[in-house]
PDB file of N, CA and C in Angstrom:
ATOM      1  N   UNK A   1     -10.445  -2.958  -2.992  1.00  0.00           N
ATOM      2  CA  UNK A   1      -9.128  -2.331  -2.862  1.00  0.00           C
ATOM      3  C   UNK A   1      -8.031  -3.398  -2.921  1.00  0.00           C
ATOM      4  N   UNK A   2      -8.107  -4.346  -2.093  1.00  0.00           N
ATOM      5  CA  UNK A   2      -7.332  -5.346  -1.797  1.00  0.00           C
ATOM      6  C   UNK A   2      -7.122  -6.290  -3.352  1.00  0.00           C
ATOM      7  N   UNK A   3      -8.281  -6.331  -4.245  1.00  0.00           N
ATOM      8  CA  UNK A   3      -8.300  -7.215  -5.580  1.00  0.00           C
ATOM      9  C   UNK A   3      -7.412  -6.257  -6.508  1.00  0.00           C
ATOM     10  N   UNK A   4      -7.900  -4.838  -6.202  1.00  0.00           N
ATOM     11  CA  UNK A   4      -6.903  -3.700  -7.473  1.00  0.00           C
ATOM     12  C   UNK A   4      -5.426  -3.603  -6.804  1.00  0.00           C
ATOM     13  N   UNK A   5      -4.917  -4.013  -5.808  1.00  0.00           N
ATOM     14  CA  UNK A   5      -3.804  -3.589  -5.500  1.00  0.00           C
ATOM     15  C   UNK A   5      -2.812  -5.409  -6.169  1.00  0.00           C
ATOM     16  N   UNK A   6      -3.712  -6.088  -5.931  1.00  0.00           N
ATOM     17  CA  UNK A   6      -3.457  -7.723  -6.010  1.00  0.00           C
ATOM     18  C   UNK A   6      -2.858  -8.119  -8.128  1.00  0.00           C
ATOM     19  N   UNK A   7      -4.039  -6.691  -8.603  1.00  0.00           N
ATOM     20  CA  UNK A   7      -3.805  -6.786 -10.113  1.00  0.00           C
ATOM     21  C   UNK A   7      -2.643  -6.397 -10.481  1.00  0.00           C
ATOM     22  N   UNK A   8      -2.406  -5.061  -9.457  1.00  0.00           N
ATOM     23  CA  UNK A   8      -1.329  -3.916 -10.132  1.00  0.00           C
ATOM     24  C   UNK A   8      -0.377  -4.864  -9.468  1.00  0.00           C
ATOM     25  N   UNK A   9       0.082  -5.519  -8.451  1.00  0.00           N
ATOM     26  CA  UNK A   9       1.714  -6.260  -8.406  1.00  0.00           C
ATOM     27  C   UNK A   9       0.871  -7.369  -9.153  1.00  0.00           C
ATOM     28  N   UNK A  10       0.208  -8.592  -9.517  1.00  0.00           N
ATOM     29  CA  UNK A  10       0.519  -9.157 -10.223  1.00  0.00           C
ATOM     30  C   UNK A  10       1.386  -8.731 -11.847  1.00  0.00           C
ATOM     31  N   UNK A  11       0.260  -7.319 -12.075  1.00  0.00           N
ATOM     32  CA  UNK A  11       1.023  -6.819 -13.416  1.00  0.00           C
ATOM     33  C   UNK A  11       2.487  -6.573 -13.544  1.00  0.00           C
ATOM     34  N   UNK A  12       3.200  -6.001 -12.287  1.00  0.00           N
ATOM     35  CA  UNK A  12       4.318  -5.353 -12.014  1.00  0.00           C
ATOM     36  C   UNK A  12       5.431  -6.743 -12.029  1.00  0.00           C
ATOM     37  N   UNK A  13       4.848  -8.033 -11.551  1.00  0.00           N
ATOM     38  CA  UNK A  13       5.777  -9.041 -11.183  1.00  0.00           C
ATOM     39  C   UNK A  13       6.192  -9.644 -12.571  1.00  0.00           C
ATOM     40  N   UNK A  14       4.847  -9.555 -13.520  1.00  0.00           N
ATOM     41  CA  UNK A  14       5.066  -9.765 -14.665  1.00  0.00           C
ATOM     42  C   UNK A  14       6.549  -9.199 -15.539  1.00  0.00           C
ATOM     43  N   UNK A  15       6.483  -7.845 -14.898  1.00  0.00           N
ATOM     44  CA  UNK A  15       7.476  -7.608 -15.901  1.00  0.00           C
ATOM     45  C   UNK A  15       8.527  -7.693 -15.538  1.00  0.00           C
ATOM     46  N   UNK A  16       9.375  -8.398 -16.302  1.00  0.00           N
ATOM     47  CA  UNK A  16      11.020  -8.740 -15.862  1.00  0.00           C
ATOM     48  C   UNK A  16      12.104  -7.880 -15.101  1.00  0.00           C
ATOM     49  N   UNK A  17      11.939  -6.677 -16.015  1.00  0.00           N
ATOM     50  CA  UNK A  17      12.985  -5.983 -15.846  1.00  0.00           C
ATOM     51  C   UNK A  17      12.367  -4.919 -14.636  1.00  0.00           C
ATOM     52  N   UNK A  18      13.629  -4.739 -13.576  1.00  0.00           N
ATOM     53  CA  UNK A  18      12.891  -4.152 -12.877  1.00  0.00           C
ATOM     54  C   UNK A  18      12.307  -4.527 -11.434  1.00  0.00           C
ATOM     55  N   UNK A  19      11.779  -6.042 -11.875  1.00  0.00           N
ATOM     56  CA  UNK A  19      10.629  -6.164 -10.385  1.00  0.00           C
ATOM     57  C   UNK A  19      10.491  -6.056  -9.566  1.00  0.00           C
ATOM     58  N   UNK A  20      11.836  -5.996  -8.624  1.00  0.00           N
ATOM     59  CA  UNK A  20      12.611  -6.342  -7.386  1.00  0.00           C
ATOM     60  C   UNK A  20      12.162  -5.009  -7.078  1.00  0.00           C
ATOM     61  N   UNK A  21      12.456  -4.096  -7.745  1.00  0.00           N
ATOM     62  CA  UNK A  21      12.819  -2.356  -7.391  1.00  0.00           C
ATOM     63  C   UNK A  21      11.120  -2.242  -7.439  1.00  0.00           C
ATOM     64  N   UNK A  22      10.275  -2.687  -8.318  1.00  0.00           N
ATOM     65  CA  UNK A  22       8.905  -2.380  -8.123  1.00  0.00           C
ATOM     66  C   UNK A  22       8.290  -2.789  -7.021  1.00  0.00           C
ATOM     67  N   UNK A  23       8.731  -4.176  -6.739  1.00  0.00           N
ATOM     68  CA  UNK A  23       8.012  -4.697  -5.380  1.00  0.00           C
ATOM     69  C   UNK A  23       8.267  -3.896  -4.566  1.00  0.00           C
ATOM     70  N   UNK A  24       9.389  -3.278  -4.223  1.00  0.00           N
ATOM     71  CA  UNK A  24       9.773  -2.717  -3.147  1.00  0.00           C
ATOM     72  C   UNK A  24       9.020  -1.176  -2.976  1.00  0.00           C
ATOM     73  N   UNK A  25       8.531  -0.547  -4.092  1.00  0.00           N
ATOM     74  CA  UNK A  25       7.944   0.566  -4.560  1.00  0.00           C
ATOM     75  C   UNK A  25       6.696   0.372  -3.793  1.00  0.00           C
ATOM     76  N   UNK A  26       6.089  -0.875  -4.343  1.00  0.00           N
ATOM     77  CA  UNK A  26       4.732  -0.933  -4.186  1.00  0.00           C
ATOM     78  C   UNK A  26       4.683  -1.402  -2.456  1.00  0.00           C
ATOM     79  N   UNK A  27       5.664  -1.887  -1.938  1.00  0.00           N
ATOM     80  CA  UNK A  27       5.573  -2.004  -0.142  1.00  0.00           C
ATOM     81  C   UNK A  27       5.607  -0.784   0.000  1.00  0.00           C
ATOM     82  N   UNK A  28       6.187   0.265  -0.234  1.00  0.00           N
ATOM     83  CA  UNK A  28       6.188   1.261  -0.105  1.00  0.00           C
ATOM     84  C   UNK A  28       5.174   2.481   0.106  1.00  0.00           C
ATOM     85  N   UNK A  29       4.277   2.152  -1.138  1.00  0.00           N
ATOM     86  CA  UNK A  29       3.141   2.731  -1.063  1.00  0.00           C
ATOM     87  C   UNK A  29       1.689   2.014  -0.172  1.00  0.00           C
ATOM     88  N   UNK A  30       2.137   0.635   0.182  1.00  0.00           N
ATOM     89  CA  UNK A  30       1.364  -0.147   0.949  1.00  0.00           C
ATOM     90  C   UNK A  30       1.679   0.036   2.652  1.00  0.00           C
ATOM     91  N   UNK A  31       2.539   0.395   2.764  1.00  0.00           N
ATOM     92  CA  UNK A  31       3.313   1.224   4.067  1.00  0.00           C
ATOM     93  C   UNK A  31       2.459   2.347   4.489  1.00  0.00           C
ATOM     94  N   UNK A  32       2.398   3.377   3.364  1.00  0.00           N
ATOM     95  CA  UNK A  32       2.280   4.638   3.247  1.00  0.00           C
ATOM     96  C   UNK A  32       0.668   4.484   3.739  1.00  0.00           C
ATOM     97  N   UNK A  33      -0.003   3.733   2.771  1.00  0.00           N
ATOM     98  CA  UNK A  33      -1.973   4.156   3.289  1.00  0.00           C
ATOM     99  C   UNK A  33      -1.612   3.181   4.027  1.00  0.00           C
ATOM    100  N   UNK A  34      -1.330   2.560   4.806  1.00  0.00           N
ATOM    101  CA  UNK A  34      -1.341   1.638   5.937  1.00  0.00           C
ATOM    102  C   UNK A  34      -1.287   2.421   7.055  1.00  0.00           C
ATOM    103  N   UNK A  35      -0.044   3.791   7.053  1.00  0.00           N
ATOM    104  CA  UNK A  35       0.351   4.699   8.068  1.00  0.00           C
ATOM    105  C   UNK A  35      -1.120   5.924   7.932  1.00  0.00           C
ATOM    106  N   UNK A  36      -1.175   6.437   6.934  1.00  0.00           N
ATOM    107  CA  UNK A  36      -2.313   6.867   6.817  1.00  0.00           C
ATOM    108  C   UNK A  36      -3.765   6.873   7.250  1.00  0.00           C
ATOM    109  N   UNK A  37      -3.984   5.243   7.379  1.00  0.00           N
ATOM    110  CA  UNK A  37      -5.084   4.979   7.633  1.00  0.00           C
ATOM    111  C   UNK A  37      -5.160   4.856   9.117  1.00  0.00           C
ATOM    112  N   UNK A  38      -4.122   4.220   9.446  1.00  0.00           N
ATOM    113  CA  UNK A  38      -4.300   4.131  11.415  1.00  0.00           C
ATOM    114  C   UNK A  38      -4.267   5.628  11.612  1.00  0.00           C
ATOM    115  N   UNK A  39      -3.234   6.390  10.754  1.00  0.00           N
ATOM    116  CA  UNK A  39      -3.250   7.836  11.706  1.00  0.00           C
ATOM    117  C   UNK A  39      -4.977   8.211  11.712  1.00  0.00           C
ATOM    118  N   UNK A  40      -5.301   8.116  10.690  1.00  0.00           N
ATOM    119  CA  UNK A  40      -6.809   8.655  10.123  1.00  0.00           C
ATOM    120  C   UNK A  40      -7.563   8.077  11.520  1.00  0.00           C
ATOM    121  N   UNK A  41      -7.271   6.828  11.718  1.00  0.00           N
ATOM    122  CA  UNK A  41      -8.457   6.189  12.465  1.00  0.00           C
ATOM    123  C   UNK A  41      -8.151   6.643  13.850  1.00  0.00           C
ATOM    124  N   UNK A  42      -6.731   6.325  14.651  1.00  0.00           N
ATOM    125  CA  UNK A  42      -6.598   7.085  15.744  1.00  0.00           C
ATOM    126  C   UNK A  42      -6.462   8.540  16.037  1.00  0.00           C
ATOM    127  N   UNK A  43      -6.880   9.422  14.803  1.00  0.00           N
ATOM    128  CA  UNK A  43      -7.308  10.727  15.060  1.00  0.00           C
ATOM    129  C   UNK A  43      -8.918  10.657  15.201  1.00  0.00           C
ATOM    130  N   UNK A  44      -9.487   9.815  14.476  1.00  0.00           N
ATOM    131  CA  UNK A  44     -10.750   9.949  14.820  1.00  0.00           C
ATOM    132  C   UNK A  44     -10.962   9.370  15.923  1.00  0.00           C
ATOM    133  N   UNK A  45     -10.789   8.207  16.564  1.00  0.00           N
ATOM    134  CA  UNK A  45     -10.698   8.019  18.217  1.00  0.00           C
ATOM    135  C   UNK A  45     -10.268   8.726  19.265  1.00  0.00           C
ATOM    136  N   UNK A  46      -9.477   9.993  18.735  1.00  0.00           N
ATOM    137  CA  UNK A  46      -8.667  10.420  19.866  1.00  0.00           C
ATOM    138  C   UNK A  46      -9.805  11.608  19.532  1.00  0.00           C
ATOM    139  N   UNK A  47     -10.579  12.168  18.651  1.00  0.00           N
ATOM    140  CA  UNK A  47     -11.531  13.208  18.694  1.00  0.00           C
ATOM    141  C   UNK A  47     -12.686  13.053  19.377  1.00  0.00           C
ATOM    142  N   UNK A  48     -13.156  11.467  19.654  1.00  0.00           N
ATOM    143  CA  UNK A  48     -14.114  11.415  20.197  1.00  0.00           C
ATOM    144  C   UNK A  48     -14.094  10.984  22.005  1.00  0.00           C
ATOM    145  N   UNK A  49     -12.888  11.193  22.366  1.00  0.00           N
ATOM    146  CA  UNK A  49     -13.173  10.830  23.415  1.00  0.00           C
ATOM    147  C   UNK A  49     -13.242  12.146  24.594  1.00  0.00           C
TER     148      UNK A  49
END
């Protein structure tokens, strides 16, 4: 996960026009399953107790 996310902003940095607004896209979506995943995980902790 961590190598395909590493390709897609290397690809994105590549391109000139733009990048600033992409980087910020792609924190964005790195935010997003970041929030996702703790919720995921502290719902499953909070089910098992």
């Amino acid at each position: 996960m961590t190598n395909l996310i590493a390709k897609l902003h290397a690809r994105l940095v590549r391109d000139d026009r733009g990048a600033a607004t992409l980087d910020v896209g792609l924190a964005a979506v790195l935010v997003g399953i970041t929030s996702v995943a703790a919720v995921t995980l502290l719902g499953g902790d909070i089910s098992t107790w």
